[in-house]
Protein backbone atom coordinates (compact mmCIF):
# COMPACT_ATOMS: atom_id res chain seq x y z
CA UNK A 1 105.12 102.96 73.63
CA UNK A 2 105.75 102.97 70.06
CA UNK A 3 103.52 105.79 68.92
CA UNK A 4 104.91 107.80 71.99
CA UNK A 5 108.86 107.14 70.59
CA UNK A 6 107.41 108.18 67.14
CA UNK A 7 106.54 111.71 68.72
CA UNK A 8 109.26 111.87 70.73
CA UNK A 9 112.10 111.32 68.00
CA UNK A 10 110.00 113.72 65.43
CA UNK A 11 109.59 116.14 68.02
CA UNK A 12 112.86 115.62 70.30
CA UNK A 13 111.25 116.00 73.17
CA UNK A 14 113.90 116.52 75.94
CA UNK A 15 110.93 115.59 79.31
CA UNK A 16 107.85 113.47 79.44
CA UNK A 17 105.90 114.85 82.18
CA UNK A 18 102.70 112.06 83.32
CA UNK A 19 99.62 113.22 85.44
CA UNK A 20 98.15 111.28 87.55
CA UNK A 21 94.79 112.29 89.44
CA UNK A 22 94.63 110.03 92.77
CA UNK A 23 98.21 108.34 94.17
CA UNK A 24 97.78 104.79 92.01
CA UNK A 25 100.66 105.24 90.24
CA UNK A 26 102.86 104.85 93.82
CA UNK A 27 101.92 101.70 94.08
CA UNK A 28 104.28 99.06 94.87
CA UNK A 29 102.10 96.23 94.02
CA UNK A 30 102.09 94.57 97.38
CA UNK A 31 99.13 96.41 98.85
CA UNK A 32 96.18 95.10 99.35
CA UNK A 33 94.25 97.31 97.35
CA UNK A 34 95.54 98.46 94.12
CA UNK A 35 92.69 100.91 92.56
CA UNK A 36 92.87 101.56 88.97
CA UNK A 37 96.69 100.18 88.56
CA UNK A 38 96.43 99.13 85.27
CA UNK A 39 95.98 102.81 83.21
CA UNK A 40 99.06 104.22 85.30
CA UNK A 41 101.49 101.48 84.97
CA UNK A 42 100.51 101.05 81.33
CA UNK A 43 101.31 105.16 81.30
CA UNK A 44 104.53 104.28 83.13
CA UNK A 45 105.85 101.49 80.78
CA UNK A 46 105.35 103.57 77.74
CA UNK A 47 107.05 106.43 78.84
CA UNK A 48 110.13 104.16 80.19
CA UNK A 49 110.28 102.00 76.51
CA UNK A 50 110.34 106.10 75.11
CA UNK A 51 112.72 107.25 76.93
CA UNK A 52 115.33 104.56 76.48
CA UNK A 53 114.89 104.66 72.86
CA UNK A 54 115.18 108.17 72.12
CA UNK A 55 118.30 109.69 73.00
CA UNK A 56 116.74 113.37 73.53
CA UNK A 57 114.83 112.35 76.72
CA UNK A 58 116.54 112.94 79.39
CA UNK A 59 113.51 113.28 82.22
CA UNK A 60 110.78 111.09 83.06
CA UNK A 61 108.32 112.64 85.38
CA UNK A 62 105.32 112.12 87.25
CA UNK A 63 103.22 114.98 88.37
CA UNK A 64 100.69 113.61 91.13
CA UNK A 65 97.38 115.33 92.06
CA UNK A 66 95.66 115.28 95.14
CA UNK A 67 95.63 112.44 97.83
CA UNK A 68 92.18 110.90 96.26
CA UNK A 69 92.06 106.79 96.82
CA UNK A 70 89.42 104.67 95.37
CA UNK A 71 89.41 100.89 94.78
CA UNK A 72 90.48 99.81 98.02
CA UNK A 73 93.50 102.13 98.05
CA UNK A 74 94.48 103.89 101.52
CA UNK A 75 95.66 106.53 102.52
CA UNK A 76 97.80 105.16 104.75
CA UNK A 77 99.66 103.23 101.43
CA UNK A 78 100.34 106.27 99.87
CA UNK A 79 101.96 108.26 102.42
CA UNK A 80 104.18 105.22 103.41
CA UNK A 81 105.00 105.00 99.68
CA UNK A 82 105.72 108.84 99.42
CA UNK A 83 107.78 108.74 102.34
CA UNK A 84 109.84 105.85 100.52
CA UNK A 85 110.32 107.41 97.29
CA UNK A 86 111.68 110.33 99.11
CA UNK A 87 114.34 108.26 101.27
CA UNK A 88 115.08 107.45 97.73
CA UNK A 89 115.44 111.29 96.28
CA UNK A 90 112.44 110.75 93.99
CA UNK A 91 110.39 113.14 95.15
CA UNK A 92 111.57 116.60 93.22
CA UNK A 93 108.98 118.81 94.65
CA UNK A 94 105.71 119.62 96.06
CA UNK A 95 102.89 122.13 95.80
CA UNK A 96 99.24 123.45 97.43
CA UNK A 97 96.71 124.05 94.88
CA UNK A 98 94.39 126.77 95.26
CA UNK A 99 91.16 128.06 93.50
CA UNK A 100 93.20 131.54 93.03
CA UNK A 101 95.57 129.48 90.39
CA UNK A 102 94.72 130.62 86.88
CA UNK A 103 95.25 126.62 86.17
CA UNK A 104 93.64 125.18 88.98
CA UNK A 105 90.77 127.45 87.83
CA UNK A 106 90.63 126.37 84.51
CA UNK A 107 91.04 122.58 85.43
CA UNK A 108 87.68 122.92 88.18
CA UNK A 109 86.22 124.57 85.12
CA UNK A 110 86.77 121.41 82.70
CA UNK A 111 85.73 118.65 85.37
CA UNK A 112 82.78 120.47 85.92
CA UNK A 113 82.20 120.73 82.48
CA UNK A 114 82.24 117.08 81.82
CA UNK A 115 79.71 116.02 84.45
CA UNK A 116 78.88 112.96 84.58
CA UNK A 117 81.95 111.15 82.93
CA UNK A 118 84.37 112.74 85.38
CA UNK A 119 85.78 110.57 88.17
CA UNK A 120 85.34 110.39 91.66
CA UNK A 121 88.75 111.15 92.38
CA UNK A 122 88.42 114.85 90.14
CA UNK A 123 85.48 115.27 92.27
CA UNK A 124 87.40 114.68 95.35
CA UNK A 125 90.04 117.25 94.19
CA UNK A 126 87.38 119.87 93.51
CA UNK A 127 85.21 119.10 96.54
CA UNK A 128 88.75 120.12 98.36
CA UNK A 129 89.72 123.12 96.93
CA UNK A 130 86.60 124.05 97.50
CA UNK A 131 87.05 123.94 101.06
CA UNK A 132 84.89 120.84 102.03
CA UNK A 133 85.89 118.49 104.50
CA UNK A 134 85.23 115.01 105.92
CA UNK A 135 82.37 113.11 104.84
CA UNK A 136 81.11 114.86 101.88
CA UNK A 137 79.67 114.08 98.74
CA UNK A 138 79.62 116.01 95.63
CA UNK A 139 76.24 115.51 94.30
CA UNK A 140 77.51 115.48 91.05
CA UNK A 141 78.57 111.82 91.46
CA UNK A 142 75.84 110.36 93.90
CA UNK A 143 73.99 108.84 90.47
CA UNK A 144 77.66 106.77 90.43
CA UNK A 145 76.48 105.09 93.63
CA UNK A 146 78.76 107.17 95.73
CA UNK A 147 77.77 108.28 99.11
CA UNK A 148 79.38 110.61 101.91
CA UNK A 149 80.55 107.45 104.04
CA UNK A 150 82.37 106.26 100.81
CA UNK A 151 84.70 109.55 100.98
CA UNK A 152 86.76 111.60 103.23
CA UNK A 153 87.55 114.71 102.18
CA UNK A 154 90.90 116.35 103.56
CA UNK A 155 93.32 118.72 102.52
CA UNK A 156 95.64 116.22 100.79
CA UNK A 157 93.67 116.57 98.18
CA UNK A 158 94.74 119.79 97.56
CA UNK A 159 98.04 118.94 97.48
CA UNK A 160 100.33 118.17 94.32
CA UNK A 161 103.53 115.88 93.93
CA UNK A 162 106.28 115.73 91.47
CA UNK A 163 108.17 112.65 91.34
CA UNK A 164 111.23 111.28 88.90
CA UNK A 165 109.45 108.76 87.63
CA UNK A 166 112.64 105.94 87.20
CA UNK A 167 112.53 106.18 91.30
CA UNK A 168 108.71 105.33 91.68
CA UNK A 169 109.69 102.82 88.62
CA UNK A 170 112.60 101.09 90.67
CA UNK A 171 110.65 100.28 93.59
CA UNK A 172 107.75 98.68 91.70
CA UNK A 173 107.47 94.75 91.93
CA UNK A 174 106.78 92.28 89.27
CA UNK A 175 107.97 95.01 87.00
CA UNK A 176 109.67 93.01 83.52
CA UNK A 177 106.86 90.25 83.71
CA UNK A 178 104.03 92.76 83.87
CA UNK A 179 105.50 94.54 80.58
CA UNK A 180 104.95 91.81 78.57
CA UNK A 181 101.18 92.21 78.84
CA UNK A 182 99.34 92.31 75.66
CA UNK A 183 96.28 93.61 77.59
CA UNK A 184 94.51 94.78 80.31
CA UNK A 185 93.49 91.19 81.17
CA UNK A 186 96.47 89.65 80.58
CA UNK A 187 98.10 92.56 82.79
CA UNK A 188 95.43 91.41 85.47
CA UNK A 189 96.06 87.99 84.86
CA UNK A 190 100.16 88.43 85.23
CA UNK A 191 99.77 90.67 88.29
CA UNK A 192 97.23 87.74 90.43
CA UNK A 193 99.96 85.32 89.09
CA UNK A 194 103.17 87.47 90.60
CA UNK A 195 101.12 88.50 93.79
CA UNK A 196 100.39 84.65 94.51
CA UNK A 197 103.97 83.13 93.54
CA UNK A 198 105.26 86.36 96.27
CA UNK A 199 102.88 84.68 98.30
CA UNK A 200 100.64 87.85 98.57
CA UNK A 201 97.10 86.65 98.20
CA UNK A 202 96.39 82.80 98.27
CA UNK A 203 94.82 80.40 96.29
CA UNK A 204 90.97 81.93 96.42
CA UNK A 205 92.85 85.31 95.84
CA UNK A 206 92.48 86.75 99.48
CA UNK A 207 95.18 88.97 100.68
CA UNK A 208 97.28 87.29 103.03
CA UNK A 209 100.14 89.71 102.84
CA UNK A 210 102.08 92.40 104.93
CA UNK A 211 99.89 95.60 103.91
CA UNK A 212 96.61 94.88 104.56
CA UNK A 213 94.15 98.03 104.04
CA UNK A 214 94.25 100.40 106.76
CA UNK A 215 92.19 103.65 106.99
CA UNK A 216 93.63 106.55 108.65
CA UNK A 217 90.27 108.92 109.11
């Protein structure tokens, strides 16, 4: 957060624009699966600490790519969650990618170009605007471990969000306490503690809450 206020005072920077591959940055917290939360909300809180301490930031947004879940995330969470953020007038616009895009071009160019470090969800993104479907694959990231039952490719992924970020930021739980993290295991450590005291998983860590994982293909 500091580094990014550095660069935004020197630069007066006016909008910080995140991107986030997959929908783990929607999260309220009280899902059962959370994915990769700890990257995006560490993204989140930085941008939030920069924007209240430099005065030439006036927009925080979140541009969201492609419906891609991993870690136990659902599809089904991230819809509900859109739908949500809408009712709450967060949701500033929405987009189709297609291969025809000079930029989506030239972003299938670079994941392919970094095979095998990509991610699954990249590969889910490309596998779609390519024009797969269902259970596929792309063989790029079977060595991973990944097989076609793991994935369902649809044409969500094709699709691209933009969000004000303070409205995804307001419905988030457990919020303050998980900015004090000092790391990525303390930030794990904070979240079991919130979800348990909300009464979210119990005592051995299983969820017992109101959103349990639920598949919608």
């Amino acid at each position: 957060a500091a580094a990014l206020t550095v660069v935004c005072q020197r630069e007066r920077i006016d909008a910080l624009v995140l991107v986030d591959a997959g929908v783990d940055s929607l999260l309220r917290h009280d899902e059962q699966g959370l994915g990769t939360v700890t990257e995006d909300a560490y993204s989140l809180l930085a941008a939030e600490r920069a924007a209240r301490a430099c005065a030439t930031v006036r927009h925080v947004l979140l541009f969201a790519v492609g419906c891609g879940t991993e870690g136990g995330i659902s599809e089904h969470d991230f819809l509900a969650n859109l739908q949500s953020v809408k009712r709450a007038g967060g949701l500033l616009a929405s987009r189709e990618l297609q291969l025809e895009m000079r930029g989506v071009r030239a972003y299938v160019d670079a994941v392919r170009a970094c095979v095998p470090t990509n991610t699954t969800i990249n590969m889910q993104i490309v596998a779609a605007l390519e024009g797969n479907f269902g259970q596929h694959c792309p063989p790029e990231i079977v060595p991973r471990g990944v097989l076609p039952h793991h994935l369902w490719i649809t044409p969500l992924h094709t699709w691209s969000w933009l969000f004000d970020a303070r409205a995804i930021i307001a419905r988030k739980l457990f919020w303050q306490p998980l900015g004090s993290a000092t790391s990525t295991a303390h930030f794990s450590q904070i979240m079991r503690e919130q979800r348990a005291a909300a009464k979210l998983i119990d005592k051995h860590g299983k969820y017992v809450g109101g959103r349990p994982y639920a598949s919608m293909f």
